[in-house]
Every structure is written in C-alpha cells, then in structure tokens.
N, C-alpha and C. Protein backbone atom coordinates (compact mmCIF):
# COMPACT_ATOMS: atom_id res chain seq x y z
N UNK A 1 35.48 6.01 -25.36
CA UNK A 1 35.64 4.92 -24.41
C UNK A 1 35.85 5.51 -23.01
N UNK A 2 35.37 4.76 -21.86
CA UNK A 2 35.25 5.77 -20.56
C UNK A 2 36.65 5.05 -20.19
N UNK A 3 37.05 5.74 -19.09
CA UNK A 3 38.32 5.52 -18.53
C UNK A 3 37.92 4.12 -17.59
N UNK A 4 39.16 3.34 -17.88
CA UNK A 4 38.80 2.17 -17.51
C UNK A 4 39.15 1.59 -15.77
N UNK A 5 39.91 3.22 -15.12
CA UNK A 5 40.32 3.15 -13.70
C UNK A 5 39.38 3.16 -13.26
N UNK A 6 38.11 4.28 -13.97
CA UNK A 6 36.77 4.76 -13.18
C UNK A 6 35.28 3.90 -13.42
N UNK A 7 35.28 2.62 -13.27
CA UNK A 7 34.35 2.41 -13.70
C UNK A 7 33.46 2.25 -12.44
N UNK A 8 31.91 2.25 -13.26
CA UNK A 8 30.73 2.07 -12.49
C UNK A 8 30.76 0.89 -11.88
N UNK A 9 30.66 0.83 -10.56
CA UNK A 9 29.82 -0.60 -9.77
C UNK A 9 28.60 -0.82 -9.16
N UNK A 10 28.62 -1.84 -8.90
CA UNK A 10 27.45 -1.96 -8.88
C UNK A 10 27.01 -3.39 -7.83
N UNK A 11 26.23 -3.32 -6.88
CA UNK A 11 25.78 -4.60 -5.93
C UNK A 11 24.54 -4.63 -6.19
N UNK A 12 24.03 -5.68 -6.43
CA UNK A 12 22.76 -6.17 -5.77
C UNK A 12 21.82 -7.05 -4.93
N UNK A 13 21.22 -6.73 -3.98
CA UNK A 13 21.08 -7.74 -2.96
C UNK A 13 19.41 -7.71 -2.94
N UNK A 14 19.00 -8.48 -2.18
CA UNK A 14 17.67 -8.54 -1.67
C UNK A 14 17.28 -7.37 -1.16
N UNK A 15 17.93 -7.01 -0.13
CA UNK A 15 17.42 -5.60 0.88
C UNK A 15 18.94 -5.49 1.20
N UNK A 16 18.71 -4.07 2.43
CA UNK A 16 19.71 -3.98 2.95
C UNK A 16 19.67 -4.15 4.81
N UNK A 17 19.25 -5.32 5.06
CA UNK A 17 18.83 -5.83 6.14
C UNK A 17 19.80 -6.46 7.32
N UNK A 18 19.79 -6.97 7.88
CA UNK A 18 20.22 -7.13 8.77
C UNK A 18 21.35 -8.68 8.99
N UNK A 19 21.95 -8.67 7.52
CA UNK A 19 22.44 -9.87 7.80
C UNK A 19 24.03 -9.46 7.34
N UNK A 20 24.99 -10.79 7.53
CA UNK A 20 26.25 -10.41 6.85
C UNK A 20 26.34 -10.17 5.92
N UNK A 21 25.99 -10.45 4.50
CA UNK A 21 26.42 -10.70 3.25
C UNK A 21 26.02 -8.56 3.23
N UNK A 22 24.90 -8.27 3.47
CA UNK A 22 24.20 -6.72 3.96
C UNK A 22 25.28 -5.86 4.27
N UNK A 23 25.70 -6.59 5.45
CA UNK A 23 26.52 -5.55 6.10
C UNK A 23 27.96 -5.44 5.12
N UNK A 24 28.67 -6.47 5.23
CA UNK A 24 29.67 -6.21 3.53
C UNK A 24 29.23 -5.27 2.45
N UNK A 25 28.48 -5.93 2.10
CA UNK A 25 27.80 -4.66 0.64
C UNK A 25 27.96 -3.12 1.68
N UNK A 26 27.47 -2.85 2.54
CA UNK A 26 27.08 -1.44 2.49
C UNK A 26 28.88 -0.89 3.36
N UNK A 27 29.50 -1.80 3.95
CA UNK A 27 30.75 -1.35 4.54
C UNK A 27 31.98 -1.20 2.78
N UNK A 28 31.68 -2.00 2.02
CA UNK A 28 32.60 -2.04 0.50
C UNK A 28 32.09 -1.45 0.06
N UNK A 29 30.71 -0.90 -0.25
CA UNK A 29 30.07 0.49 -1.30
C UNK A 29 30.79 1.56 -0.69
N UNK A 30 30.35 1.26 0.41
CA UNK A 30 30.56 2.82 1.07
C UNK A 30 32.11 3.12 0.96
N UNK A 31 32.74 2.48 1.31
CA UNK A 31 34.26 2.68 0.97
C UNK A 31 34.91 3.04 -0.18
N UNK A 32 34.64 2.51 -1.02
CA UNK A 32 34.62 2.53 -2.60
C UNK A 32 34.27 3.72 -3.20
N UNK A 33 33.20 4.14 -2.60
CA UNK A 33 32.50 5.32 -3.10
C UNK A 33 33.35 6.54 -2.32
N UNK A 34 33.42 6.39 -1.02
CA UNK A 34 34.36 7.37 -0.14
C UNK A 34 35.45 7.11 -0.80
N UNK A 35 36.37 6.79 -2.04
CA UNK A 35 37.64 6.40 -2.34
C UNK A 35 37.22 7.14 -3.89
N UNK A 36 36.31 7.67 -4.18
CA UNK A 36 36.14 8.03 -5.57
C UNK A 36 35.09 7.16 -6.48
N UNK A 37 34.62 6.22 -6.30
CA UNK A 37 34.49 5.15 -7.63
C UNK A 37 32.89 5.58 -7.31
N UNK A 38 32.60 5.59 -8.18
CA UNK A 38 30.73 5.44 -8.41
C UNK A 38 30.38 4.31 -8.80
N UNK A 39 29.77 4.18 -7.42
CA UNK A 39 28.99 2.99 -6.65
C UNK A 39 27.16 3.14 -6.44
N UNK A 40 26.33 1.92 -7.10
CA UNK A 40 25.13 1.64 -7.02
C UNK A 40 24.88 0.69 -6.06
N UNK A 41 23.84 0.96 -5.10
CA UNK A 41 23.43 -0.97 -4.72
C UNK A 41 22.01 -0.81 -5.03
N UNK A 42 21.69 -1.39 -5.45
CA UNK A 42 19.93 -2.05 -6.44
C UNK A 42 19.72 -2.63 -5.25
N UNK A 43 18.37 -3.10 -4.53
CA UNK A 43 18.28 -3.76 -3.79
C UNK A 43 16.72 -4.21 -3.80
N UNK A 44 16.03 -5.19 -3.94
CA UNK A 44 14.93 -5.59 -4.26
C UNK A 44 13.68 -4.99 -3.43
N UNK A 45 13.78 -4.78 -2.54
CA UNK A 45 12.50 -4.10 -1.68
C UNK A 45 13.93 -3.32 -0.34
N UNK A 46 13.68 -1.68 -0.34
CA UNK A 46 14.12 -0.59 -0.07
C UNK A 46 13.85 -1.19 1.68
N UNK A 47 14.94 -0.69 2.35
CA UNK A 47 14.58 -0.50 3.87
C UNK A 47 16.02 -1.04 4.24
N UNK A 48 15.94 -1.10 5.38
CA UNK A 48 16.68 -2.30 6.24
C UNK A 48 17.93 -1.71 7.21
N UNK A 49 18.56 -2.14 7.67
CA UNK A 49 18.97 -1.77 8.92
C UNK A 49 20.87 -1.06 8.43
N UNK A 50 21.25 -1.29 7.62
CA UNK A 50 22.39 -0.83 6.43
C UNK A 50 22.36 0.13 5.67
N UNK A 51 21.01 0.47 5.33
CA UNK A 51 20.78 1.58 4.47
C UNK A 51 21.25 2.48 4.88
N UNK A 52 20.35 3.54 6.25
CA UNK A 52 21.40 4.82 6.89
C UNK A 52 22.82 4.76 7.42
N UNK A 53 23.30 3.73 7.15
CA UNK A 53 24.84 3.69 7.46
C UNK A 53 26.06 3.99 6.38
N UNK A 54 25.08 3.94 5.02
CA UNK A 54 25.92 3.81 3.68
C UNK A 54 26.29 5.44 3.74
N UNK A 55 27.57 5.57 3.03
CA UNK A 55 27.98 6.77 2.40
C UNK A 55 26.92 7.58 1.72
N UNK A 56 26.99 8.44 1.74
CA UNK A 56 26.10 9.53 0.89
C UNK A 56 26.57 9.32 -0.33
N UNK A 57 28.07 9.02 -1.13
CA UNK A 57 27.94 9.15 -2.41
C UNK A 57 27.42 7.67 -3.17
N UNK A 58 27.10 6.71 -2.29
CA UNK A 58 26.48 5.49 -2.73
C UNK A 58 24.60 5.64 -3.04
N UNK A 59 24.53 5.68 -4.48
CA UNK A 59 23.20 5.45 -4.94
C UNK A 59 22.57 4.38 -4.54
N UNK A 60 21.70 4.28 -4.12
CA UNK A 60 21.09 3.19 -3.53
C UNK A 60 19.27 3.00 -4.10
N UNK A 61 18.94 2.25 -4.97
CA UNK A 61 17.81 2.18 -5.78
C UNK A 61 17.23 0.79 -5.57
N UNK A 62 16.19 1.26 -5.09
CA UNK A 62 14.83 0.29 -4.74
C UNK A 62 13.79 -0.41 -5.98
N UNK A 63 14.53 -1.33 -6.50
CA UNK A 63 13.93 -1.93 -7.66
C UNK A 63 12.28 -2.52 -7.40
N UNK A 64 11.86 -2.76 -6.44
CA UNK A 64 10.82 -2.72 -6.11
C UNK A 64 10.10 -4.50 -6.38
N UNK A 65 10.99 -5.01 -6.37
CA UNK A 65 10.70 -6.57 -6.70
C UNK A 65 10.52 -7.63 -5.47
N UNK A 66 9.01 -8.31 -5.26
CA UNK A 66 9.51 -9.11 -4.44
C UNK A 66 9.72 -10.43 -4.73
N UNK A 67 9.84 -10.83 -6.12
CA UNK A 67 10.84 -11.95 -6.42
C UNK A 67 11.89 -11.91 -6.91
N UNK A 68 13.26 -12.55 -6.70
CA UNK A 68 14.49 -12.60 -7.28
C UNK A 68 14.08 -13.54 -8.54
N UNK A 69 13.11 -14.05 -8.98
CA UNK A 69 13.00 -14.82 -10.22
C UNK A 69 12.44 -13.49 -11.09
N UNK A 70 12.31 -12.40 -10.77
CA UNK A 70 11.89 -11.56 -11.33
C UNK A 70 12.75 -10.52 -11.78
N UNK A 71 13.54 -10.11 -11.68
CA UNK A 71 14.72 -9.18 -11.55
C UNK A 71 15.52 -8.96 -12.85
N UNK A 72 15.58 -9.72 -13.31
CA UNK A 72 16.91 -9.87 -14.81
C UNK A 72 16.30 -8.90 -15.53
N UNK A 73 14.95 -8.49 -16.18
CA UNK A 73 14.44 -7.99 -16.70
C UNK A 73 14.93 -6.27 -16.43
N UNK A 74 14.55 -6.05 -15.22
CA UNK A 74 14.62 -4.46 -14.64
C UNK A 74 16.39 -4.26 -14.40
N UNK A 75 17.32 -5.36 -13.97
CA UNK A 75 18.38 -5.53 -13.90
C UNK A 75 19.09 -4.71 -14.73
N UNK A 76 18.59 -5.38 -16.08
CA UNK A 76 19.42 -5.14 -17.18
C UNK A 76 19.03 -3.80 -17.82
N UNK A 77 18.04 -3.24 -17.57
CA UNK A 77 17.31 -2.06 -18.19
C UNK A 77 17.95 -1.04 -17.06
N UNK A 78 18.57 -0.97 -15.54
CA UNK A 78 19.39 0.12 -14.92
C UNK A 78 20.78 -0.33 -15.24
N UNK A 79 21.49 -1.31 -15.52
CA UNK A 79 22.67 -1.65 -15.81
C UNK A 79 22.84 -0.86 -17.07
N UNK A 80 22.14 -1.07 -18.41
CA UNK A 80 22.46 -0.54 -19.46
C UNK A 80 21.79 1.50 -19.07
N UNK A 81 20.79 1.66 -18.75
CA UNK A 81 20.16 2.99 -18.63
C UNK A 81 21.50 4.05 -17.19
N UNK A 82 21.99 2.89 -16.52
CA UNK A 82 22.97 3.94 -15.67
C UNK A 82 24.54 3.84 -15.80
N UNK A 83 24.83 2.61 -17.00
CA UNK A 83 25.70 2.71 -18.03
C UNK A 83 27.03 2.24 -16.61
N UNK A 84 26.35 0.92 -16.13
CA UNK A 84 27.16 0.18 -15.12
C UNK A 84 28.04 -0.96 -15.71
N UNK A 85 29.38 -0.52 -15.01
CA UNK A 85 30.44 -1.49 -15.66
C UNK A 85 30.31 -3.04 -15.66
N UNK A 86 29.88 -3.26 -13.86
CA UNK A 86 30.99 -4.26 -13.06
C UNK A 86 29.49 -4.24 -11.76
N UNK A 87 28.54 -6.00 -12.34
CA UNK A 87 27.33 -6.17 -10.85
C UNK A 87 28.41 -7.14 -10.48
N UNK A 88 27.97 -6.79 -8.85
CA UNK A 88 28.10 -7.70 -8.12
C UNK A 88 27.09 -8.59 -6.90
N UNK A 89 27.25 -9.48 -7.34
CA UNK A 89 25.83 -9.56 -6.26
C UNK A 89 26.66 -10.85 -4.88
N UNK A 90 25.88 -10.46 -3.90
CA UNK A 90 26.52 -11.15 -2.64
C UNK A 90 25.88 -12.25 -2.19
N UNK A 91 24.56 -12.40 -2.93
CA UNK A 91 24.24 -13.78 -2.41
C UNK A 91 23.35 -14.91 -3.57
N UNK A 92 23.87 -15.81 -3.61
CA UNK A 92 23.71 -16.87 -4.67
C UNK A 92 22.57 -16.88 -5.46
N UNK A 93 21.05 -16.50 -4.59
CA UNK A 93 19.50 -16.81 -5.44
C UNK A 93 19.80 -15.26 -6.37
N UNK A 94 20.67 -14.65 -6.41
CA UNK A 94 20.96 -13.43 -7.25
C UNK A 94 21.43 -13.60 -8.01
C-alpha cells in the first residue's frame, strides 16, 4: 500500500491558457510539487501562456484531444498507467 501522505495528483484542464481557472492550476501544481507531492496536469491540447511558468517538478502531459466529450477514455488509461491518486479538474465541461 503506498503511503497515504504522498499521494499522486493530478489536474486536468483544457489547456494551459490564459484564463483564471489556468492560472490556479499552474500557481497550486507548482506549489504542491515545490512542497514535495507529485503533481500531473493532463491538459487537452499542449501550449498556452501557464505552461513556462509551472515548476519543473510538475509533469505536464498533452493528451492531445480536441474534445472534452472525448477524454474519459485516455483519462482513465494515464490515471491507472501513472498510478494517480486524487484528479482534479477546474472547470465544469471536465
């Protein structure tokens, strides 16, 4: 059983673009991750104006989707394959 202080997190958003819900995710990964915890953000199509601001120890993976009706599928196949505790996602069509 993994230690239950250290678990994996995990965000997922659309991009990492230029809006609030964006800027949260990448200011709480990054923190989180600068604090010890291994931190993912999935993000549906790679880019955006948040990305070079994140911590270096925050994984950041470009699922490559441009529908959110599409996602659950690949979701669940890096959730179980990177053996993630705890998604969080920041905005509702997620």
């Amino acid at each position: 059983m993994r230690d239950p202080t250290n678990r994996h997190l995990c965000f997922i958003l659309p991009s990492l673009g230029s809006g609030g819900a964006e800027r949260a995710v990448a200011n709480l990964s990054s923190s989180l991750a600068d604090r010890g915890h291994r931190v993912t953000v999935l993000v549906l199509r790679g880019g955006g104006a948040y990305e070079a601001t994140m911590s270096p120890r925050v994984t950041v993976v470009n699922l490559g989707i441009g529908n959110a009706r599409r996602v659950m599928p690949r979701l669940a196949r890096e959730v179980r394959e990177r053996q993630i505790d705890i998604v969080f996602s920041a905005l509702f069509h997620l």
